[in-house]
N, C-alpha and C. Protein backbone atom coordinates (compact mmCIF):
# COMPACT_ATOMS: atom_id res chain seq x y z
N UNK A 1 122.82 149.70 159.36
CA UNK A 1 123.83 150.55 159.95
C UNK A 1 123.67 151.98 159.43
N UNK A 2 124.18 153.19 159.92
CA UNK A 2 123.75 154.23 159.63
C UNK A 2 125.31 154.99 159.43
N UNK A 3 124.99 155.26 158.72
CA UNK A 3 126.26 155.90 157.24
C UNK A 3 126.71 157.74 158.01
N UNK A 4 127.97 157.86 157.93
CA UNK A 4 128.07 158.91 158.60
C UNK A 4 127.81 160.03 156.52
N UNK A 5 127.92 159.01 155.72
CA UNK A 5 128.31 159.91 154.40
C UNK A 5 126.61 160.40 154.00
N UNK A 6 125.10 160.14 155.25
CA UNK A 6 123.76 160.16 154.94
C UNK A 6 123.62 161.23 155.82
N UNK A 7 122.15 161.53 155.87
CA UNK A 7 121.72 162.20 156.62
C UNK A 7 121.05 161.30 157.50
N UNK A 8 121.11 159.56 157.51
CA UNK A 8 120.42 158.98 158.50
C UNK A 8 121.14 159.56 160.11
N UNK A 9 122.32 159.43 160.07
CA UNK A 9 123.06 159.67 161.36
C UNK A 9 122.38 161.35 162.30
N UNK A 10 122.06 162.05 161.40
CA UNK A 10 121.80 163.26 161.58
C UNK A 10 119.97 163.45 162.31
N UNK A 11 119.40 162.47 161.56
CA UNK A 11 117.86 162.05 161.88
C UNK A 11 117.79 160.92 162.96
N UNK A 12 118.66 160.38 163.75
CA UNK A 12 118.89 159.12 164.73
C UNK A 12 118.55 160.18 165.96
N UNK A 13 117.80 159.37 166.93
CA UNK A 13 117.30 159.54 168.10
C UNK A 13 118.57 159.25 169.26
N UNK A 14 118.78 159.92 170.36
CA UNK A 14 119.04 159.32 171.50
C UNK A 14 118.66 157.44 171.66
N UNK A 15 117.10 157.50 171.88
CA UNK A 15 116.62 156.76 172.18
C UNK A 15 116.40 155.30 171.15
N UNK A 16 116.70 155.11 170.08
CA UNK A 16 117.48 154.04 169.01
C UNK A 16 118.92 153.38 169.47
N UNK A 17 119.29 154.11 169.96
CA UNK A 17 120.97 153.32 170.68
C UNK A 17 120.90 153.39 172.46
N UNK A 18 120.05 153.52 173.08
CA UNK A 18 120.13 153.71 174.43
C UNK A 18 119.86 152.12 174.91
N UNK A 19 120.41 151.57 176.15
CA UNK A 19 119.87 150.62 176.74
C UNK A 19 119.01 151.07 177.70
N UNK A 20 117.81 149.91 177.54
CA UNK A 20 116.50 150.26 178.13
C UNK A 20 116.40 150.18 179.41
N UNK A 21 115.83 150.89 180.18
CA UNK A 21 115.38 150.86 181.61
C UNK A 21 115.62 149.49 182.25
N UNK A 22 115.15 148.49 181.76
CA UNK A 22 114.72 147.14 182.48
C UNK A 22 115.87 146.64 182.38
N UNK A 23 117.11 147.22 181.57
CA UNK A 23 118.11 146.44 181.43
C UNK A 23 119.05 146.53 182.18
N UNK A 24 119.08 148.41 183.23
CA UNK A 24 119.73 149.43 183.70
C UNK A 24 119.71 148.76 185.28
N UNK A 25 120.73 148.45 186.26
CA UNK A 25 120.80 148.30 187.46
C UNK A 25 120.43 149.50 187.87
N UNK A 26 119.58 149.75 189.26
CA UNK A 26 119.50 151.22 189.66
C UNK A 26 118.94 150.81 190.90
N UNK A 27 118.70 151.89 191.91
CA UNK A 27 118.56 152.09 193.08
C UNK A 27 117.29 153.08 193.22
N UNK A 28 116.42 153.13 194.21
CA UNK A 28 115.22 154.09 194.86
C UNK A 28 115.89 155.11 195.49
N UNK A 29 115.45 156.12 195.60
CA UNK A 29 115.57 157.25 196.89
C UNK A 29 115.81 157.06 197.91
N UNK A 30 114.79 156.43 198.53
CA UNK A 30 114.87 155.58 199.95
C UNK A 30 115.81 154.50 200.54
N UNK A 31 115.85 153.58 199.57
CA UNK A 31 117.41 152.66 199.73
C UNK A 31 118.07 153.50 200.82
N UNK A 32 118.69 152.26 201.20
CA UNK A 32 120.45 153.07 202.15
C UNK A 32 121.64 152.87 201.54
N UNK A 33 122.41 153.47 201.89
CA UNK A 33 123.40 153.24 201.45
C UNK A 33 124.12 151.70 201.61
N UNK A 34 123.71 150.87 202.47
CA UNK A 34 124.42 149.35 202.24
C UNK A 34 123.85 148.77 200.82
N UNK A 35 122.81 149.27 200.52
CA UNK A 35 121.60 148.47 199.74
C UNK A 35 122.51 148.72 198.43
N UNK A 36 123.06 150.11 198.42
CA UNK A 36 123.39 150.92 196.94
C UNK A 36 124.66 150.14 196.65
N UNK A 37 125.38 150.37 198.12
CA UNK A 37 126.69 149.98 197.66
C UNK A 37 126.98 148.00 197.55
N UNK A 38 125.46 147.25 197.85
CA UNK A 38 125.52 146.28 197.65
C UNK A 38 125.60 146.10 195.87
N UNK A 39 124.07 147.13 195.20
CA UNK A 39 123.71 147.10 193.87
C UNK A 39 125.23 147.00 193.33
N UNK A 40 126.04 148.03 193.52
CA UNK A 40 127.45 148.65 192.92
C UNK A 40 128.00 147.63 192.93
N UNK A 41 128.06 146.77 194.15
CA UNK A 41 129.27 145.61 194.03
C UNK A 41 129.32 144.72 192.88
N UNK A 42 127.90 144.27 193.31
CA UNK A 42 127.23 142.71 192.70
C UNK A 42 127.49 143.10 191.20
N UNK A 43 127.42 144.24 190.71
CA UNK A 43 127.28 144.65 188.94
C UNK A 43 128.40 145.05 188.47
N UNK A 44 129.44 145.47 189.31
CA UNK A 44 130.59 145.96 188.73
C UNK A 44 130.85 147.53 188.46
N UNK A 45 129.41 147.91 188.86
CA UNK A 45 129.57 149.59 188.10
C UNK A 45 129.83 150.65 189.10
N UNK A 46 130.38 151.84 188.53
CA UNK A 46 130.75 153.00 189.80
C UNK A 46 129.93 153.53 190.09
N UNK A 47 128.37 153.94 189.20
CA UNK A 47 127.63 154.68 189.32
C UNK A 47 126.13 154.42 189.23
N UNK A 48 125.44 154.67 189.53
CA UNK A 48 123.88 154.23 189.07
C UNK A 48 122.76 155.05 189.00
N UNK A 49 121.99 154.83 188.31
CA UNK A 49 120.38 155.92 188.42
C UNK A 49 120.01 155.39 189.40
N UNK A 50 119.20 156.80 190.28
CA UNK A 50 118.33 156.76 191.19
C UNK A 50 117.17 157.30 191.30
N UNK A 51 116.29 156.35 191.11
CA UNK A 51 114.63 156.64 190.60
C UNK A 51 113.76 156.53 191.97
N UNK A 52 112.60 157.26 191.77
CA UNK A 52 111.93 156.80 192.53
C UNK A 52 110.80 155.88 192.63
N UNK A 53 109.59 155.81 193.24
CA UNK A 53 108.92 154.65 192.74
C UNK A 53 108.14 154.94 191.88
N UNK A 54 108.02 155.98 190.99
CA UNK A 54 107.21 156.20 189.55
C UNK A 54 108.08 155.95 188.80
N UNK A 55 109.29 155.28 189.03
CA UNK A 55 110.73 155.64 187.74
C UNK A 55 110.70 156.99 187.25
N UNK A 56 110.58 158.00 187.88
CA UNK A 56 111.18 159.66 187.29
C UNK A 56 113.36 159.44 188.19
N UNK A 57 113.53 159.96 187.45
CA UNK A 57 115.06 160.01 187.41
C UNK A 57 115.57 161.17 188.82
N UNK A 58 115.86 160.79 189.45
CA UNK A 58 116.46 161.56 190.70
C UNK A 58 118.19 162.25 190.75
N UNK A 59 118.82 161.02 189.97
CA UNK A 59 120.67 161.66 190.44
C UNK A 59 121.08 160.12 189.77
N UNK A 60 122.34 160.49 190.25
CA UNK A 60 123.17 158.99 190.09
C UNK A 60 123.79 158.77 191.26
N UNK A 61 124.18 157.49 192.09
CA UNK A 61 124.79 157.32 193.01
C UNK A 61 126.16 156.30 192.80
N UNK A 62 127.11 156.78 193.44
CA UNK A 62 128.49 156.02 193.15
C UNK A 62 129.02 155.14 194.31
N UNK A 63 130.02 155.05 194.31
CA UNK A 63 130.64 154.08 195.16
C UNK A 63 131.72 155.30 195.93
N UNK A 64 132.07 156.04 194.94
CA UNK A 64 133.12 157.06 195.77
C UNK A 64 131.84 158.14 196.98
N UNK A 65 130.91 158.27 196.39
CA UNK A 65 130.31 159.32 196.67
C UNK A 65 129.25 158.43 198.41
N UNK A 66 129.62 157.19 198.56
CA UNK A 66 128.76 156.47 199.29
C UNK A 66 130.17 156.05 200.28
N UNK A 67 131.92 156.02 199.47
CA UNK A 67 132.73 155.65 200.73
C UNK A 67 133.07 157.14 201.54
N UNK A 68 132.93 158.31 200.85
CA UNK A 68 133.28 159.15 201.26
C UNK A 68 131.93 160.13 202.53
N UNK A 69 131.25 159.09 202.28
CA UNK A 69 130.02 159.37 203.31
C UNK A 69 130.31 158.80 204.34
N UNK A 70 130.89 157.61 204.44
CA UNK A 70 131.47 157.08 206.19
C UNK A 70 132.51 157.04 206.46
N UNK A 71 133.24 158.07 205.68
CA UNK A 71 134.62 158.10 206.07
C UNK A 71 135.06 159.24 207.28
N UNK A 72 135.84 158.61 208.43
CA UNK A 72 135.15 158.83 209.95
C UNK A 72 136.84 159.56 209.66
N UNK A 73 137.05 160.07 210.99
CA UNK A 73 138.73 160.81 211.17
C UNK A 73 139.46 159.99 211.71
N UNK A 74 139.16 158.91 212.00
CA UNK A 74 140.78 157.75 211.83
C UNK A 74 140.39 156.26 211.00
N UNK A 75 138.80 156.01 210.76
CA UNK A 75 138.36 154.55 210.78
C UNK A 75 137.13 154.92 209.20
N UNK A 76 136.87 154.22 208.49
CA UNK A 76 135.79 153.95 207.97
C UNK A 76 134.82 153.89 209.02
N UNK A 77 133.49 154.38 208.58
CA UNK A 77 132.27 154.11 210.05
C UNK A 77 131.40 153.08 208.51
N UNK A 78 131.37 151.84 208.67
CA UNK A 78 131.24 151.20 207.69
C UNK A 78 129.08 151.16 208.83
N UNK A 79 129.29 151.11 209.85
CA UNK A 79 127.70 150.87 210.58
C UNK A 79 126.82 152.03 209.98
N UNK A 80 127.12 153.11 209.63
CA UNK A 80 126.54 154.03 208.94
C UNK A 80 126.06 154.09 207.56
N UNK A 81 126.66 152.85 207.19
CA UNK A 81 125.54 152.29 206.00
C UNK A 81 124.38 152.22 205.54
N UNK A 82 123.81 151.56 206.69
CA UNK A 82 122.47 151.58 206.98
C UNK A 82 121.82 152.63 207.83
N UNK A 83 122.04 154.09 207.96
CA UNK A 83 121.33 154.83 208.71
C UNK A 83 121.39 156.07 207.86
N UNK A 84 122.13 155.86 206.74
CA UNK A 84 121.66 156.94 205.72
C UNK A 84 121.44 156.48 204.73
N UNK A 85 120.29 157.40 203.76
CA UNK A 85 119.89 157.30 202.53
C UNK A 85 120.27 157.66 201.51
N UNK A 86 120.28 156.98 200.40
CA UNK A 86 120.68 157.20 198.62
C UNK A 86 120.42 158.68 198.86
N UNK A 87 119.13 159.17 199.26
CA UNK A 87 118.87 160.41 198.83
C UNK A 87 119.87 161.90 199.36
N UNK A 88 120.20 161.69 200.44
CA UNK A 88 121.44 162.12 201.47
C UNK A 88 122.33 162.22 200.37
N UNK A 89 122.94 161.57 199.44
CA UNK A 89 124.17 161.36 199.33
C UNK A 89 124.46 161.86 198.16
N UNK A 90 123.08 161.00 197.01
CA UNK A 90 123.24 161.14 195.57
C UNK A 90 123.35 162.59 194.45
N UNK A 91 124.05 162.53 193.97
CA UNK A 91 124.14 163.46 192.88
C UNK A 91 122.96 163.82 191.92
N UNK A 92 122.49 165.15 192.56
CA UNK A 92 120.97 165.06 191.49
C UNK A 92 121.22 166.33 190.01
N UNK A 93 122.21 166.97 190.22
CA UNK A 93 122.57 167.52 189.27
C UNK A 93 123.39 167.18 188.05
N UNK A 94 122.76 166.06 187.60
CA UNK A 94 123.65 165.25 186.55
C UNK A 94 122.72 165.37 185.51
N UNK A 95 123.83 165.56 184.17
CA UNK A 95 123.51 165.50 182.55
C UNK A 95 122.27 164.67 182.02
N UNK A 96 121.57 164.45 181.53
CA UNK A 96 120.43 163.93 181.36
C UNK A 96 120.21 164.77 179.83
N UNK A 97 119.49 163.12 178.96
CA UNK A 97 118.93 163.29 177.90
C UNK A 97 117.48 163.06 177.57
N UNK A 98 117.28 163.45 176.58
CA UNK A 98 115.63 163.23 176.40
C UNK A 98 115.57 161.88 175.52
N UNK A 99 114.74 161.05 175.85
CA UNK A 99 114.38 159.88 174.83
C UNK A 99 114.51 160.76 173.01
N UNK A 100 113.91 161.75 172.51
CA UNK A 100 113.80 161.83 171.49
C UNK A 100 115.04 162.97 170.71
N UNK A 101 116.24 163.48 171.60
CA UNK A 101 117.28 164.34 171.39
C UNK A 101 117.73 163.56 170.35
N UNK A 102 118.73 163.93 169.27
CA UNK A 102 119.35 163.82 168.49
C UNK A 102 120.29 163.40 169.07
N UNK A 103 120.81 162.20 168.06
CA UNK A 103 122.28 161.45 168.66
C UNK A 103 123.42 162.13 168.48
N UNK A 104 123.59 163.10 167.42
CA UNK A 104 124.83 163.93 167.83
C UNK A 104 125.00 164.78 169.17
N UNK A 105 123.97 164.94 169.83
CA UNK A 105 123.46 165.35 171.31
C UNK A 105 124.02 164.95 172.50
N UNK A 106 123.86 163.57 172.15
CA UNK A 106 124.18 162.46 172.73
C UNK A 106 125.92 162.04 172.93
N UNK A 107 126.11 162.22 171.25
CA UNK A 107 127.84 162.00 171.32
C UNK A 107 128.70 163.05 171.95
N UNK A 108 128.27 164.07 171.99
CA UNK A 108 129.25 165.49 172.67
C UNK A 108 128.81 165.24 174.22
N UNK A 109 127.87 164.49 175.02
CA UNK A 109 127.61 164.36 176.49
C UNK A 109 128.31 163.35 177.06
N UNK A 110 128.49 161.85 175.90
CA UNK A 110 129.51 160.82 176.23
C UNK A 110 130.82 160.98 176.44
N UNK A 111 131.41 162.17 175.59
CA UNK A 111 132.67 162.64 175.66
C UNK A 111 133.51 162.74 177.46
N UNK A 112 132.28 163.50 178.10
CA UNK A 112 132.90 163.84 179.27
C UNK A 112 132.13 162.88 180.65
N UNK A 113 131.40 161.62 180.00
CA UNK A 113 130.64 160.94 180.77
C UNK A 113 130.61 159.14 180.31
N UNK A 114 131.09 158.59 181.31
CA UNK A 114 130.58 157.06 180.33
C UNK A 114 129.10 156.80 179.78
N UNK A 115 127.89 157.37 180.84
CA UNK A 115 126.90 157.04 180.28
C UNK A 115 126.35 158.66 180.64
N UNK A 116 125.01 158.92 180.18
CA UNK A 116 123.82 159.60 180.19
C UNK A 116 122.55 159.08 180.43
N UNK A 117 121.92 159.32 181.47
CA UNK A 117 120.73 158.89 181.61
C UNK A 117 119.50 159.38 180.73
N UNK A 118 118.56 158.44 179.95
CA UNK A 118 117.61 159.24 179.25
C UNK A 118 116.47 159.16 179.73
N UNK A 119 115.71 160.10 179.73
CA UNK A 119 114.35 160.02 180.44
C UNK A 119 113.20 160.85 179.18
N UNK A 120 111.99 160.75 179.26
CA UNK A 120 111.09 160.74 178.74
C UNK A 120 110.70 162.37 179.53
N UNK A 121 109.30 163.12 178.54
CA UNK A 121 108.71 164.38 179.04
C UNK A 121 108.46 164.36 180.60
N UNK A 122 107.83 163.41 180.77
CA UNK A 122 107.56 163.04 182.37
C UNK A 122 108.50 163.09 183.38
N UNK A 123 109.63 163.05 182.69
CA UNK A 123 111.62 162.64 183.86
C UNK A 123 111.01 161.19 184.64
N UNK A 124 110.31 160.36 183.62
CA UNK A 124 110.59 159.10 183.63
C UNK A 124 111.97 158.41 183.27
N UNK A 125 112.79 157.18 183.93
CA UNK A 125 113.72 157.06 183.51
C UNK A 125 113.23 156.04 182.17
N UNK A 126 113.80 156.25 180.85
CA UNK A 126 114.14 155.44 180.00
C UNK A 126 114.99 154.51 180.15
N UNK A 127 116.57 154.54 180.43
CA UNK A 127 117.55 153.62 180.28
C UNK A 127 118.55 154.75 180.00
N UNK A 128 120.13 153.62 179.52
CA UNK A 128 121.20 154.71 179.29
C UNK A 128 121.89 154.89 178.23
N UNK A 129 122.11 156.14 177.89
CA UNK A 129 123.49 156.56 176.76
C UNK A 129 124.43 155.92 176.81
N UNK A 130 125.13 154.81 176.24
CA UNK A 130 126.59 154.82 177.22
C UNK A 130 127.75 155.29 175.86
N UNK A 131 128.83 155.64 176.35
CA UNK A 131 129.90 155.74 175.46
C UNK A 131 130.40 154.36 174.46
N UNK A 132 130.32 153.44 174.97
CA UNK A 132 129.90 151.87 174.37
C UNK A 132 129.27 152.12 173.33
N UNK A 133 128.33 152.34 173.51
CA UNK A 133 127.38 152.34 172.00
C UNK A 133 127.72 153.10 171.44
N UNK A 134 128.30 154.29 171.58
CA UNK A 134 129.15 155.38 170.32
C UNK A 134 130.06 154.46 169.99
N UNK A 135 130.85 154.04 171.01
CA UNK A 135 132.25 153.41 169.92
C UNK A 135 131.34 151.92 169.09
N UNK A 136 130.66 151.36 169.65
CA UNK A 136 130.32 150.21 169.00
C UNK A 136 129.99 150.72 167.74
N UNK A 137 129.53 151.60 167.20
CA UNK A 137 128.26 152.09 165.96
C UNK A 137 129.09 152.80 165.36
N UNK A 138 130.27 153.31 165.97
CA UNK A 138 131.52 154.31 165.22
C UNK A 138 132.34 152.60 164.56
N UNK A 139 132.78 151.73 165.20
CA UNK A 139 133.40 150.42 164.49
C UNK A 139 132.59 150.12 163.66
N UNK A 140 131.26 149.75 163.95
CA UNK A 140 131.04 148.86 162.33
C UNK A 140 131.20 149.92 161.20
N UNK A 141 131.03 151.09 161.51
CA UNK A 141 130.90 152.32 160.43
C UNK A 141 132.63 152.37 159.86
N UNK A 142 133.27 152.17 160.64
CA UNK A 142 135.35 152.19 160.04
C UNK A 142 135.11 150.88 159.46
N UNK A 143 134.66 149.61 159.86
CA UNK A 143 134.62 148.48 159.06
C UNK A 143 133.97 148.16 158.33
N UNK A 144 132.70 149.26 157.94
CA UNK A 144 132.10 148.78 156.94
C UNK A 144 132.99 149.66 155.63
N UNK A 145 133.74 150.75 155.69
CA UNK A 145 134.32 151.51 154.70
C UNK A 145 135.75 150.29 154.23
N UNK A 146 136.19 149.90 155.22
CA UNK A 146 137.31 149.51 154.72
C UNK A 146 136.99 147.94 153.99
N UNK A 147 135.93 147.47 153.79
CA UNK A 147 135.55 146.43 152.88
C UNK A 147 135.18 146.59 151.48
């Protein structure tokens, strides 16, 4: 465990607490939007990386950002699912870390984000930051003092 009273915490990578790529639900460019908002359902999550087929990191795509795409002036147009693309829709101007940034880097980006996507020199996707793993690694650190 890494001691906030060391300088280990200070020398910790992004990429030591990130979950890995293979572990990360995510979506292609190309996908449609039924495909995305299928991924979203089946996993539970609001948001997702969207890679392309080299895994370089594109945006994140949501569930708000995919109902508010067929939302018609009296009806949901739910058939328009399938006739537009992730890429149409998704958010490509999102926060992004480097595999090798410093984890205090990391903790000031979770603040205003559940996760951060990390990617490598290439804007390969790595996997994600999430705010989870700050609080998980902030608990054992309060419970290891109070023993």
């Amino acid at each position: 465990m890494i001691s906030l009273q060391s300088d280990q915490l200070l020398e910790a990578t992004v990429g030591q607490f990130m979950i890995e790529a293979d572990k990360v639900a995510h979506v292609q460019v190309g996908n449609n939007l039924e495909h995305a908002l299928l991924v979203l359902t089946k996993t539970g999550y609001t948001a997702i990386p969207v890679l392309d087929a080299s895994y370089r990191l594109h945006g994140l795509i949501g569930t708000n950002m995919i109902m508010n795409s067929i939302f018609g002036l009296e009806r949901i147009e739910f058939e328009k699912l399938d006739q537009i693309t992730v890429e149409e829709v998704m958010l490509s101007d999102i926060p992004r870390l480097h595999i090798n940034d410093p984890i205090i880097k990391g903790f000031s980006m979770v603040i205003d984000n559940g996760f951060v996507c990390v990617e490598n020199d290439d804007q390969v996707f790595e996997g994600i930051f999430t705010r989870r793993v700050v609080l998980k690694e902030l608990n054992k650190h309060i419970r290891s003092l109070n023993k």
